[in-house]
Every structure is written in C-alpha cells, then in structure tokens.
PDB file of N, CA and C in Angstrom:
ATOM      1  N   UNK A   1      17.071 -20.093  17.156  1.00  0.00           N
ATOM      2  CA  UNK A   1      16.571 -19.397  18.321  1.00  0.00           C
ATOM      3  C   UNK A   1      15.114 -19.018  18.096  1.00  0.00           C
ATOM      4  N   UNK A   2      14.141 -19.452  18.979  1.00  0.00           N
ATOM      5  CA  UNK A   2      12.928 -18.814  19.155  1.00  0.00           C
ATOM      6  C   UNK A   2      12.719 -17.573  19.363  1.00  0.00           C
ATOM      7  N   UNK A   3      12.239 -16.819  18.717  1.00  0.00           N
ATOM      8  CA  UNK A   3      11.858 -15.553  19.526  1.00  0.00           C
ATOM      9  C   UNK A   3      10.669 -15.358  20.105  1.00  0.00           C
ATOM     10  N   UNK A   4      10.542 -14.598  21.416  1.00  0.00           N
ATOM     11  CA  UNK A   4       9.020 -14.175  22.522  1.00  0.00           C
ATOM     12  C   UNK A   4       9.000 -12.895  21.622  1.00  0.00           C
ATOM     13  N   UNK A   5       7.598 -12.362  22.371  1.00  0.00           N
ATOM     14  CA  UNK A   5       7.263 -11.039  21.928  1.00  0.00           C
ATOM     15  C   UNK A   5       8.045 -10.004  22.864  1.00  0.00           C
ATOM     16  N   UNK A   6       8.267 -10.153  24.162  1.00  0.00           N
ATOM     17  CA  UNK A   6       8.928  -9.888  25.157  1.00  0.00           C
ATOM     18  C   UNK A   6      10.354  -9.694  24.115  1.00  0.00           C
ATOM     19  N   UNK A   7      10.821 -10.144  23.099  1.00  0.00           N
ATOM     20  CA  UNK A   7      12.075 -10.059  23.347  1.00  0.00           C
ATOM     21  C   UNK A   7      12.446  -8.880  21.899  1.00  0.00           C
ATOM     22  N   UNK A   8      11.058  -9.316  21.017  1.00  0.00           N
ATOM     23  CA  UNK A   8      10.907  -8.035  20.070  1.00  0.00           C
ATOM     24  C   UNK A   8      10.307  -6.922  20.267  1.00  0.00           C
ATOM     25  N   UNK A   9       9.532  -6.499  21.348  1.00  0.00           N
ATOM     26  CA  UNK A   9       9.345  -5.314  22.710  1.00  0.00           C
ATOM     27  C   UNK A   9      10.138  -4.210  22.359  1.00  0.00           C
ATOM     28  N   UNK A  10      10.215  -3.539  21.792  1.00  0.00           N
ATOM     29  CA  UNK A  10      10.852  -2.374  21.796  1.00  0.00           C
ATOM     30  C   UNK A  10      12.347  -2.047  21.134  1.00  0.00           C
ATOM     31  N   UNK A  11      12.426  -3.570  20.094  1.00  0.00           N
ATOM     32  CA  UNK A  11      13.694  -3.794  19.412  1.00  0.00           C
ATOM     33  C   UNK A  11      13.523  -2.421  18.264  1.00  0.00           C
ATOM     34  N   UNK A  12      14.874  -1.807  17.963  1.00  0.00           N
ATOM     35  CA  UNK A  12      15.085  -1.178  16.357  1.00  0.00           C
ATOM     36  C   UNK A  12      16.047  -1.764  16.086  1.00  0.00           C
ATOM     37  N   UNK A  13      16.437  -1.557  14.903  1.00  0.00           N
ATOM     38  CA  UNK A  13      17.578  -1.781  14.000  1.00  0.00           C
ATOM     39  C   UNK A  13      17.739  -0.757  13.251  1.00  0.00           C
ATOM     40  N   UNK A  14      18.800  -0.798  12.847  1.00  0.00           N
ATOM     41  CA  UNK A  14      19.106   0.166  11.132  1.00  0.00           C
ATOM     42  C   UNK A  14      20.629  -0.215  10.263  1.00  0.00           C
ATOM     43  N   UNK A  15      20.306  -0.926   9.549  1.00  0.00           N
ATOM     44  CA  UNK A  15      21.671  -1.425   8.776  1.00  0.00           C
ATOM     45  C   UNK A  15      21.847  -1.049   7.330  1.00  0.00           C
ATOM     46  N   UNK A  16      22.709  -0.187   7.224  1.00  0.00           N
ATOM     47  CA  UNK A  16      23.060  -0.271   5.655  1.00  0.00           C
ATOM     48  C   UNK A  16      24.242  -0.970   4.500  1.00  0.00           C
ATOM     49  N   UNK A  17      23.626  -1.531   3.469  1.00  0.00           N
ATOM     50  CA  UNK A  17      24.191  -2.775   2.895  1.00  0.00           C
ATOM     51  C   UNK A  17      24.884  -1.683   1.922  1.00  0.00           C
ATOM     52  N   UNK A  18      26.394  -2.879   1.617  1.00  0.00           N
ATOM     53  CA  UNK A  18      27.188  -1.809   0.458  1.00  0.00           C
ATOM     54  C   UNK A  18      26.425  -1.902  -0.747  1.00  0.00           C
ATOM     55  N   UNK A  19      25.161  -3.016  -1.185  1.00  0.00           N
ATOM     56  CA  UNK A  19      25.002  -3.015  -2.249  1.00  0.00           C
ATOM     57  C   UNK A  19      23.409  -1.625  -2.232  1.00  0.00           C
ATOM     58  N   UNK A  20      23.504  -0.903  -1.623  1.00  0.00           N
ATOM     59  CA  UNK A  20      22.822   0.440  -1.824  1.00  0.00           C
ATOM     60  C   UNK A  20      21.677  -0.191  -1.264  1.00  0.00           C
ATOM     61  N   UNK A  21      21.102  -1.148  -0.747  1.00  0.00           N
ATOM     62  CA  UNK A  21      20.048  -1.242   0.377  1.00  0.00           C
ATOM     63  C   UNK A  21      20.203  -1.107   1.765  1.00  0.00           C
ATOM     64  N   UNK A  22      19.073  -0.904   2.701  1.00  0.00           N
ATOM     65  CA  UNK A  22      18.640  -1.083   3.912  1.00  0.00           C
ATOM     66  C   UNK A  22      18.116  -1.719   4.462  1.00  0.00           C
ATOM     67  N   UNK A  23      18.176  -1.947   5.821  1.00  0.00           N
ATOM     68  CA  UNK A  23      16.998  -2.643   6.809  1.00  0.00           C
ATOM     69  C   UNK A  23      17.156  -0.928   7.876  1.00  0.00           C
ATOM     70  N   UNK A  24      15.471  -1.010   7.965  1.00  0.00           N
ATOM     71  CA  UNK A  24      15.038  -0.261   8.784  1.00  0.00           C
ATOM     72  C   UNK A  24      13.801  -0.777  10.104  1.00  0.00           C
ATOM     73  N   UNK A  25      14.234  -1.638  11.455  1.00  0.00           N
ATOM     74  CA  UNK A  25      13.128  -2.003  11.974  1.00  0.00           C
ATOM     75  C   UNK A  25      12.221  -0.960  13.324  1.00  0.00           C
ATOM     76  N   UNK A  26      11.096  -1.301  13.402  1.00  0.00           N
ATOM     77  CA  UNK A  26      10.935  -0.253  14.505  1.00  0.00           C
ATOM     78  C   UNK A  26       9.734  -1.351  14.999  1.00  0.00           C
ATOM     79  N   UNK A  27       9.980  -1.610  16.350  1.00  0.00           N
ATOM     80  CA  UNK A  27       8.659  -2.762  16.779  1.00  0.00           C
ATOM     81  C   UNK A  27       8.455  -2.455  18.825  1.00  0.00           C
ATOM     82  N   UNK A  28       7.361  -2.187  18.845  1.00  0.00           N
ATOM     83  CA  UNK A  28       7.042  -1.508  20.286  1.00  0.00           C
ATOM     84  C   UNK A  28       5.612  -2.090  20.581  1.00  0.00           C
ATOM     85  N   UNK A  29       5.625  -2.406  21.865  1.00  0.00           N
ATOM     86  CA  UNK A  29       4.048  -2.851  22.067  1.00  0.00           C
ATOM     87  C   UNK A  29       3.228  -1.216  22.624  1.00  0.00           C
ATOM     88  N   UNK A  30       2.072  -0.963  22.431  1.00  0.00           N
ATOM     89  CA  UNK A  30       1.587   0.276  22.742  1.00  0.00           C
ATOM     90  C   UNK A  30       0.389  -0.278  23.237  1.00  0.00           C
ATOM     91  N   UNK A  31      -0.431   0.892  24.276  1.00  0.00           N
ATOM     92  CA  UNK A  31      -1.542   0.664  24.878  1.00  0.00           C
ATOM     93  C   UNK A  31      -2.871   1.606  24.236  1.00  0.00           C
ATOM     94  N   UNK A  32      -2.011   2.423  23.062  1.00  0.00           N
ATOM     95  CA  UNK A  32      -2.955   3.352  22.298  1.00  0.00           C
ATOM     96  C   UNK A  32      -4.534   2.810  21.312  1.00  0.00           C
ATOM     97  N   UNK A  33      -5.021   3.579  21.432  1.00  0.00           N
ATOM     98  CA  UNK A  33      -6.301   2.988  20.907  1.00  0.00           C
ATOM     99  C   UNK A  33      -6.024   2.817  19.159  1.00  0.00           C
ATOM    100  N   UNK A  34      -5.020   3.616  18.559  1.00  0.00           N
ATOM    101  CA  UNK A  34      -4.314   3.507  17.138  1.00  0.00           C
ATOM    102  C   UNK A  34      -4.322   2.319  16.756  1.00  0.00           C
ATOM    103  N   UNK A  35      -3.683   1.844  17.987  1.00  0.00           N
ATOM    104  CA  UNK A  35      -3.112   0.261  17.117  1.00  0.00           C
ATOM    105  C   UNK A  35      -3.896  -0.848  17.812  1.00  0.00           C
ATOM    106  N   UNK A  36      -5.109  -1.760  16.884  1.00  0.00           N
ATOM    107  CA  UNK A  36      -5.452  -2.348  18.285  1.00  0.00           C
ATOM    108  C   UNK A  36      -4.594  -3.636  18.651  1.00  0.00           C
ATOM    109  N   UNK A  37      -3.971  -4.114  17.661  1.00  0.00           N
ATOM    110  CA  UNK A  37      -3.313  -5.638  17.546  1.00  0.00           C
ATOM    111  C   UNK A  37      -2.181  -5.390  19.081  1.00  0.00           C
ATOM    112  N   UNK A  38      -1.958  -4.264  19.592  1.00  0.00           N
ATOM    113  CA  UNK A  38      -1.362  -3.743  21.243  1.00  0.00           C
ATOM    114  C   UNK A  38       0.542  -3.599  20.190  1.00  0.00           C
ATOM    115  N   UNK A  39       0.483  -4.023  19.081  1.00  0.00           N
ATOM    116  CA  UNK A  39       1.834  -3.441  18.717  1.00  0.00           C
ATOM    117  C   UNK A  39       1.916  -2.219  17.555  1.00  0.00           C
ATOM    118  N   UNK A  40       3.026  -1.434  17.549  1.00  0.00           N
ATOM    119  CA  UNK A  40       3.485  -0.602  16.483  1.00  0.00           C
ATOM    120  C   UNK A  40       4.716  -1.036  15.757  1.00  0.00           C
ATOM    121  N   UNK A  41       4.301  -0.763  14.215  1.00  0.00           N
ATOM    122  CA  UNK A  41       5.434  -1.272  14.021  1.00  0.00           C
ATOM    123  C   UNK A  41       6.130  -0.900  12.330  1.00  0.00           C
ATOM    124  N   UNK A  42       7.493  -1.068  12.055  1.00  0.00           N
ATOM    125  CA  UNK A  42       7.671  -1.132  10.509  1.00  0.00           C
ATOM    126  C   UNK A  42       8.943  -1.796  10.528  1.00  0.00           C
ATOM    127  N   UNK A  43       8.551  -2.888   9.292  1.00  0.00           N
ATOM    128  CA  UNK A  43       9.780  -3.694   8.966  1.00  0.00           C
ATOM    129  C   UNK A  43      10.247  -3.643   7.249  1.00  0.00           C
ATOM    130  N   UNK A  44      11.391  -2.676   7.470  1.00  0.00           N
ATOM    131  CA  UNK A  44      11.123  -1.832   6.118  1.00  0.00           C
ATOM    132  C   UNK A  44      12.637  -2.546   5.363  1.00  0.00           C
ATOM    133  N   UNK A  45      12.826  -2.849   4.275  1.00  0.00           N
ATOM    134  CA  UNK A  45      14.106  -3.194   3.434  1.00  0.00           C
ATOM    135  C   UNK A  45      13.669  -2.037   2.369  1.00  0.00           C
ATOM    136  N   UNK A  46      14.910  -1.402   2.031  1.00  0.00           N
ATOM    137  CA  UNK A  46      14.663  -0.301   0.893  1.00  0.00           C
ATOM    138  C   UNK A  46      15.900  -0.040   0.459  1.00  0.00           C
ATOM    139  N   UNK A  47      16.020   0.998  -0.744  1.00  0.00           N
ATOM    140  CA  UNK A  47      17.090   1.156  -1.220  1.00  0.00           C
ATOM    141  C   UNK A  47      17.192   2.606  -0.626  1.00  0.00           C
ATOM    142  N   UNK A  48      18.593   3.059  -0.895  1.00  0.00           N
ATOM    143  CA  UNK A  48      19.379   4.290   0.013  1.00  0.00           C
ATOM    144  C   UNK A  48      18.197   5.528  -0.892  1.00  0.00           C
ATOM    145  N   UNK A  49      18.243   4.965  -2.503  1.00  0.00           N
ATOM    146  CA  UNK A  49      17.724   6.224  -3.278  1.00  0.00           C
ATOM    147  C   UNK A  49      17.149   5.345  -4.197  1.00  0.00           C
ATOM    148  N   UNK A  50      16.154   5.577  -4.447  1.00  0.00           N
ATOM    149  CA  UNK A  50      15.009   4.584  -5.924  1.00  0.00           C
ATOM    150  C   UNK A  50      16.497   4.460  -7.308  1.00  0.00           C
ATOM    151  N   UNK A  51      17.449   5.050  -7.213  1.00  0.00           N
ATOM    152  CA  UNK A  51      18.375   4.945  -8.310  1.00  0.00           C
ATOM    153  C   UNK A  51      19.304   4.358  -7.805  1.00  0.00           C
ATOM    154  N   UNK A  52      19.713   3.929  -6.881  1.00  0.00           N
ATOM    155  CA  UNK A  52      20.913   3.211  -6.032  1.00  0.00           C
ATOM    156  C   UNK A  52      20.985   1.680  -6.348  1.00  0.00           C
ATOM    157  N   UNK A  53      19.409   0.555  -6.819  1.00  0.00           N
ATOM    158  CA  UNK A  53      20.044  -0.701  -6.836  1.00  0.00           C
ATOM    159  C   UNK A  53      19.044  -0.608  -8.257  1.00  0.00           C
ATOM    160  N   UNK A  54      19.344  -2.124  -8.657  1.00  0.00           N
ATOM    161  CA  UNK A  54      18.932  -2.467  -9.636  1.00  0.00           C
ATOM    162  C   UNK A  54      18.033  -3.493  -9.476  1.00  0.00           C
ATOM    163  N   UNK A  55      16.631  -2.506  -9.162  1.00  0.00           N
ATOM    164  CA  UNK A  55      15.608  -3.125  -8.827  1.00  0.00           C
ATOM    165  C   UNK A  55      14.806  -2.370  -8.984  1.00  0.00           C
ATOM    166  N   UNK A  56      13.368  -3.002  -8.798  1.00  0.00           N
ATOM    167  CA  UNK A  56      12.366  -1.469  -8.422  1.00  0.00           C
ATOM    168  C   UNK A  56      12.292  -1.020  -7.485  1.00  0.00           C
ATOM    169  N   UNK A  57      11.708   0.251  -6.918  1.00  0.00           N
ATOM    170  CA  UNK A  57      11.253   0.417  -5.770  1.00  0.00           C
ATOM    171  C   UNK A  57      10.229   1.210  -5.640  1.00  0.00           C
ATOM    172  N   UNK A  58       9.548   1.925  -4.686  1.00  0.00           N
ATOM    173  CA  UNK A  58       8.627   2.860  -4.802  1.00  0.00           C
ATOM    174  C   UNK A  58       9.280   4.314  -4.657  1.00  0.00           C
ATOM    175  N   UNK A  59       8.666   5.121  -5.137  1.00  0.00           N
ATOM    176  CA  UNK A  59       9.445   6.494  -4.971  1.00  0.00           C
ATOM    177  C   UNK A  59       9.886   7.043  -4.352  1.00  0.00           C
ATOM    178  N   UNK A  60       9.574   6.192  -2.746  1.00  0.00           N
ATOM    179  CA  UNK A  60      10.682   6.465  -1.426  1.00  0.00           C
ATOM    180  C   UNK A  60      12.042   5.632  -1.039  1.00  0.00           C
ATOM    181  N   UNK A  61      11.992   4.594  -1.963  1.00  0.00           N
ATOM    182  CA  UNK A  61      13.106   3.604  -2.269  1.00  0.00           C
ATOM    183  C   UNK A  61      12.732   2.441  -1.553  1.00  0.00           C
ATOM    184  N   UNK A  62      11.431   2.548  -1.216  1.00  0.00           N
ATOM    185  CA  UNK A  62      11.160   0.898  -0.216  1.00  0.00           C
ATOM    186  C   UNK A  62      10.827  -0.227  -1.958  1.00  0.00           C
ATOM    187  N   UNK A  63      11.287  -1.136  -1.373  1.00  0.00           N
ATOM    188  CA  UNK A  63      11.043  -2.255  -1.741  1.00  0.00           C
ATOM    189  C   UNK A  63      10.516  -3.525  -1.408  1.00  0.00           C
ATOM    190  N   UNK A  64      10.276  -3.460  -0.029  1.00  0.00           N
ATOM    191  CA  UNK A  64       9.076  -4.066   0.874  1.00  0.00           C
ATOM    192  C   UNK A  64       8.854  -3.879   1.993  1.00  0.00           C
ATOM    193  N   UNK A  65       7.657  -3.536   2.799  1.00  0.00           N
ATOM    194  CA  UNK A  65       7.833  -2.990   4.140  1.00  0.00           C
ATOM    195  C   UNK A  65       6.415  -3.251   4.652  1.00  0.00           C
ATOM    196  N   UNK A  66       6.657  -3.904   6.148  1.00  0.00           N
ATOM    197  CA  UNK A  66       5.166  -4.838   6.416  1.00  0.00           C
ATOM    198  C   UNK A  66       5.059  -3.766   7.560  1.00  0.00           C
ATOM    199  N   UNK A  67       4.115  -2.620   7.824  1.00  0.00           N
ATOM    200  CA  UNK A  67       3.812  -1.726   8.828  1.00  0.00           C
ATOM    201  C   UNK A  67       2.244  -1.578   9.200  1.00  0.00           C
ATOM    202  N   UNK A  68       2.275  -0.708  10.551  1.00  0.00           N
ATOM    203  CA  UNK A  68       0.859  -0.530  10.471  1.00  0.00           C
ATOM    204  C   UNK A  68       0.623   0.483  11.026  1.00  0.00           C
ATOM    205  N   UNK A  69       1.188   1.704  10.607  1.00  0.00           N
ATOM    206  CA  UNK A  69       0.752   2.939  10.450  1.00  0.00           C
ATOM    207  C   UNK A  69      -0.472   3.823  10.863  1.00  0.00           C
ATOM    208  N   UNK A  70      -1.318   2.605  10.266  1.00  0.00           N
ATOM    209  CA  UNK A  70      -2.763   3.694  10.140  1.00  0.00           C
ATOM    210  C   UNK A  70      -3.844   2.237  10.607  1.00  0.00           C
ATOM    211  N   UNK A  71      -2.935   1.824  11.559  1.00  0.00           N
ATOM    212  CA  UNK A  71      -3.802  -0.129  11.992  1.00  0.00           C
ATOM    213  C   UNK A  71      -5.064   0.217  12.079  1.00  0.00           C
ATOM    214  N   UNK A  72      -5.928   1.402  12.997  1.00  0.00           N
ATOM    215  CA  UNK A  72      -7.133   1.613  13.418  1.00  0.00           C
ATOM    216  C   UNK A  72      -8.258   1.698  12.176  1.00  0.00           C
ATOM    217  N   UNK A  73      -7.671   2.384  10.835  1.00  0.00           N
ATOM    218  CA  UNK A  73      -8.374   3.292  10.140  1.00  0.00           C
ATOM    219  C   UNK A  73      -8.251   1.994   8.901  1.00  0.00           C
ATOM    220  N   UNK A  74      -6.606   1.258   8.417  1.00  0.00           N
ATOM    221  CA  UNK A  74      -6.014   0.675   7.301  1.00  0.00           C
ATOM    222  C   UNK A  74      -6.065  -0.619   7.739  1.00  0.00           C
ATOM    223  N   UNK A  75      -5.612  -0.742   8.857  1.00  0.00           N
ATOM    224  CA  UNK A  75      -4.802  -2.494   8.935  1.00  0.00           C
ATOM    225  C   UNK A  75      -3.479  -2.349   9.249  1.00  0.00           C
ATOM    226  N   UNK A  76      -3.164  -3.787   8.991  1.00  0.00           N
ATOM    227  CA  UNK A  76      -1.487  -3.645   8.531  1.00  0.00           C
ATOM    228  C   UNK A  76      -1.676  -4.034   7.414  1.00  0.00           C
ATOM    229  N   UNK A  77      -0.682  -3.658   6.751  1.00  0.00           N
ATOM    230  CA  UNK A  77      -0.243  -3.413   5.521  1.00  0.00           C
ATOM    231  C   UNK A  77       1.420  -3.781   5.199  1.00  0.00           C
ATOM    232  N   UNK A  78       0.967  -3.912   3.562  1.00  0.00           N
ATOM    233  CA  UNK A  78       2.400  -4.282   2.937  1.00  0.00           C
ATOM    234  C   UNK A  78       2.376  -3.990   1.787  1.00  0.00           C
ATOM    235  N   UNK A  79       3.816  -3.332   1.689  1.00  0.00           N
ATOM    236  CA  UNK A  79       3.864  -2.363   0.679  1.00  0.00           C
ATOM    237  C   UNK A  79       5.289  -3.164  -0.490  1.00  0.00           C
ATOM    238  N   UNK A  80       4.755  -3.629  -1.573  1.00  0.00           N
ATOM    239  CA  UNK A  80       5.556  -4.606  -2.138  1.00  0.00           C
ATOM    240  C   UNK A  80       6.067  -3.448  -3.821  1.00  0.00           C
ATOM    241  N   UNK A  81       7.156  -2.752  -4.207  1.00  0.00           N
ATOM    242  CA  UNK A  81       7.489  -2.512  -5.184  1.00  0.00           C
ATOM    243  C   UNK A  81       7.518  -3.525  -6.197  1.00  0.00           C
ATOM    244  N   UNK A  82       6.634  -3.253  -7.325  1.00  0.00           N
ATOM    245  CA  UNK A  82       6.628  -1.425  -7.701  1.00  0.00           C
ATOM    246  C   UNK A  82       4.791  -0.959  -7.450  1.00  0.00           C
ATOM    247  N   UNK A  83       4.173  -1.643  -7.096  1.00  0.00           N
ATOM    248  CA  UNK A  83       2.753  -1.382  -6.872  1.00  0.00           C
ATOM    249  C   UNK A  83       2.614  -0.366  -5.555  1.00  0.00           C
ATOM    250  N   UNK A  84       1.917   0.851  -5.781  1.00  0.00           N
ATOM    251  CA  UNK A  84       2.103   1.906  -5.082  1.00  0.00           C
ATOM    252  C   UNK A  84       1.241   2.154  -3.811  1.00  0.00           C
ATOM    253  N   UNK A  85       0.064   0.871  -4.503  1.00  0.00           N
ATOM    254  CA  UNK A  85      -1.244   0.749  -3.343  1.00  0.00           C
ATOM    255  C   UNK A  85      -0.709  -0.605  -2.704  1.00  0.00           C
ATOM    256  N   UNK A  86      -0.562  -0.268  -1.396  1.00  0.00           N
ATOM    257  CA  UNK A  86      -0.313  -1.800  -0.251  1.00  0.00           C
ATOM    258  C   UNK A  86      -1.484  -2.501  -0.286  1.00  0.00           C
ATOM    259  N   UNK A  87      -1.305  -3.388   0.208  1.00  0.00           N
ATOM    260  CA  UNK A  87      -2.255  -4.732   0.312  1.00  0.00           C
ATOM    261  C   UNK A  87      -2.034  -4.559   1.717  1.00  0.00           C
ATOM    262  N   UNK A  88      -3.511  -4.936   2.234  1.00  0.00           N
ATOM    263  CA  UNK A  88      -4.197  -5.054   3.454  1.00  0.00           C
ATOM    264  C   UNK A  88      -3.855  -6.832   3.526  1.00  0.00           C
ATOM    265  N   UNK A  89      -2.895  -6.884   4.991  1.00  0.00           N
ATOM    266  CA  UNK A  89      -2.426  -8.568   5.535  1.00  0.00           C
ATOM    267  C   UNK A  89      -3.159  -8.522   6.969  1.00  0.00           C
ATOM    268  N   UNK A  90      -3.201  -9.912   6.992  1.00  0.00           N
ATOM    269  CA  UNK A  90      -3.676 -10.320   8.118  1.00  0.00           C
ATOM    270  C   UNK A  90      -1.919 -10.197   9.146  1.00  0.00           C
ATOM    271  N   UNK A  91      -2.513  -9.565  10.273  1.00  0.00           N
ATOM    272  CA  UNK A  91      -1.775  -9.339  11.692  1.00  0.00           C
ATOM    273  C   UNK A  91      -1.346 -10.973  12.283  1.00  0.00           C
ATOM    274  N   UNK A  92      -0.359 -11.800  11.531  1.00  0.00           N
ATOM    275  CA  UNK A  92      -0.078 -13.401  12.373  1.00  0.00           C
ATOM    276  C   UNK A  92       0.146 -13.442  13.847  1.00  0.00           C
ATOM    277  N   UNK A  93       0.690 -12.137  14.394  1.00  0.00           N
ATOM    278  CA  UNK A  93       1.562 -11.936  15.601  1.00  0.00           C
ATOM    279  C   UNK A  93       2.905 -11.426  15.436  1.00  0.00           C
ATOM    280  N   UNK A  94       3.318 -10.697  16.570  1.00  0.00           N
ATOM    281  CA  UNK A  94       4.584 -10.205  15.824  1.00  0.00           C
ATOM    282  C   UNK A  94       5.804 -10.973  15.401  1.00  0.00           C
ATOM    283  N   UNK A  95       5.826 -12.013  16.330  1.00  0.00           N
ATOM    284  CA  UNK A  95       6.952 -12.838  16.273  1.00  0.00           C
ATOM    285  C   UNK A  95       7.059 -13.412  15.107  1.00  0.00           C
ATOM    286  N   UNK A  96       5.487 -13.772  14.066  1.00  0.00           N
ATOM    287  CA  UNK A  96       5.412 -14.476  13.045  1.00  0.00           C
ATOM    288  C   UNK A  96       5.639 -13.363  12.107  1.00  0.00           C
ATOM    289  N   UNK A  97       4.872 -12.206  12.060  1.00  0.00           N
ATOM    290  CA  UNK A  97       5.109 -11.024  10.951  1.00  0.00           C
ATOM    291  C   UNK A  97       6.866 -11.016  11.009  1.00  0.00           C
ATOM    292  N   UNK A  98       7.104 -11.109  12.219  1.00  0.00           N
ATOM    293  CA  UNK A  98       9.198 -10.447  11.941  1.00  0.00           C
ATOM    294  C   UNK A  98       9.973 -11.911  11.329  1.00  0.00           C
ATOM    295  N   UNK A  99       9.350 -13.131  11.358  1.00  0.00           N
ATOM    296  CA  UNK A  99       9.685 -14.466  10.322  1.00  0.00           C
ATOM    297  C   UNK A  99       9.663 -14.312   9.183  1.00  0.00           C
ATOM    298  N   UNK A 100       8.127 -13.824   9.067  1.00  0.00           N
ATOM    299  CA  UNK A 100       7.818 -13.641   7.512  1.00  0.00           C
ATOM    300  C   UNK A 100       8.629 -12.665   7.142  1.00  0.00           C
ATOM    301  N   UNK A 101       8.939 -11.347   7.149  1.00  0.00           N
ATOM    302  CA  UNK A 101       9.916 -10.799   6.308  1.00  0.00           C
ATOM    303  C   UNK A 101      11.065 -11.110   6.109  1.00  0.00           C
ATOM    304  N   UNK A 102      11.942 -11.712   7.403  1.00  0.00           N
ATOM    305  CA  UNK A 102      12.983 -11.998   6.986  1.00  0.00           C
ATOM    306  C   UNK A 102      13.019 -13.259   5.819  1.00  0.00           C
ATOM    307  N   UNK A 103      12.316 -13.807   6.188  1.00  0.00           N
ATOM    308  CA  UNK A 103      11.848 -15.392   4.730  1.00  0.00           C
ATOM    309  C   UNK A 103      12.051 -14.349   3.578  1.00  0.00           C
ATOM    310  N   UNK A 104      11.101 -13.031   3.529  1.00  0.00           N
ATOM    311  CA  UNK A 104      10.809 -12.270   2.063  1.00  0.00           C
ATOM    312  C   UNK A 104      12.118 -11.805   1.983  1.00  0.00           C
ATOM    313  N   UNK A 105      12.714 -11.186   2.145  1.00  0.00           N
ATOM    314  CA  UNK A 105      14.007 -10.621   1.676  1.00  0.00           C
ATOM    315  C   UNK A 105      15.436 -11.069   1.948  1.00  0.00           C
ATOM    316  N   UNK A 106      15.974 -10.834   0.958  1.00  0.00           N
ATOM    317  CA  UNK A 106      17.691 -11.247   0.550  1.00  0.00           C
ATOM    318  C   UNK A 106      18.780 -10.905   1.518  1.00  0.00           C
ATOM    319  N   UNK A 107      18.506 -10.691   2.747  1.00  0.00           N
ATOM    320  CA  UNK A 107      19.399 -10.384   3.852  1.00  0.00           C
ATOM    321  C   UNK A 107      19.720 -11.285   4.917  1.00  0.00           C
ATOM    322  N   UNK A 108      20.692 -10.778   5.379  1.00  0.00           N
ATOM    323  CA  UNK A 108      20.717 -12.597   6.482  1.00  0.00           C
ATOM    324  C   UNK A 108      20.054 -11.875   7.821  1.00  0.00           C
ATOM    325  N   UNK A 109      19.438 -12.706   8.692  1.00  0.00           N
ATOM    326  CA  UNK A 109      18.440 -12.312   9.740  1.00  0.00           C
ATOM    327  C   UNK A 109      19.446 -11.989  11.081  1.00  0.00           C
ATOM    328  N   UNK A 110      18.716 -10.739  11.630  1.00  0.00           N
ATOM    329  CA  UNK A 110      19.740 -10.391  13.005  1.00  0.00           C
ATOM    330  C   UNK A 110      18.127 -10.418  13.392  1.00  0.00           C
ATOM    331  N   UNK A 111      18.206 -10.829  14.895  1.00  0.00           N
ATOM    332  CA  UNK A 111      17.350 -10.659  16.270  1.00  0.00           C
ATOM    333  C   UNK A 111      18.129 -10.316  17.051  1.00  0.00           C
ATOM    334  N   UNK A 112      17.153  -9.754  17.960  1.00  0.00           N
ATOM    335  CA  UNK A 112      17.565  -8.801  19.028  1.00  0.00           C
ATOM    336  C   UNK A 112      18.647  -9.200  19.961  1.00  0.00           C
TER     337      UNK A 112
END
C-alpha cells in the first residue's frame, strides 16, 4: 500500500510490545510558523524503562526517534541510542520519513 500525506494527516498510534518496547507515533500537518516543513511530528520506538530490554537506550528509554520538536530553531532530528546529542536529518517528506523508520526498527509496520 502507498501511503498520501492526506492519509498520515493527523494519524497517532501507541503500541506496547511484550518484549518491554514501544511505538509511540504523533504526525499532524500545522500552519504554525514552528514548523516550517507544514508538519509536526514524532516517530518514537523506546523501551517501557531504560532497564526493561536488553539494549541501550537513552535515559528516557528511546532507542530511536525521528522528530521535530524544535524544526524552526533545530531541524528535524534523530535521536539514535546510546548517543545523547541527535543528529540534524534532512526532512525527505513525511510519507518517506514514516518508510524510513519503519525500515530502522524491528517491528512489523501498521499504517493508518
């Protein structure tokens, strides 16, 4: 299935895995001067508690999460455990940013 932007518009999610991870999504188009790429967004996989899997994570239990928070001031960003400073990514589009993570992480892909 293809996905439009129209169809990731205002999608969330929130799933928790028995093996002590998450998916946390949040994706909205906005007209705010914050964000200029016209979306908000976080596509977060993490663990329940930095002690829950056997992995690294950062001290909030993310283990990768492509957001853009602070788009006007930062970018978007991606925040890859165990390195505490994100890396500044180029904005592909949303449809391509919500590909690329699911490619990055060990979960099977739900769309909207």
């Amino acid at each position: 299935m293809n996905l439009t932007d129209d169809e990731l518009d205002g999608f969330t999610f929130r799933k928790r895995y028995a093996d002590g991870t998450f998916i946390r999504l949040m994706i909205r188009r906005t007209a705010a001067d914050a964000y200029p790429s016209g979306w908000r967004y976080a596509l977060h996989y993490g663990a329940v508690a930095p002690d829950a899997v056997d992995r690294e994570t950062l001290d909030d239990g993310t283990i990768r999460r492509y957001d853009n928070a602070h788009e006007a001031t930062k970018g978007h960003e991606l925040h890859i455990a165990p390195d505490p400073t994100p890396t500044t990514v180029q904005f592909p589009g949303m449809v391509e940013l919500y590909d690329r993570f699911w490619n990055e992480i060990p979960k099977a892909r739900i769309n909207p």
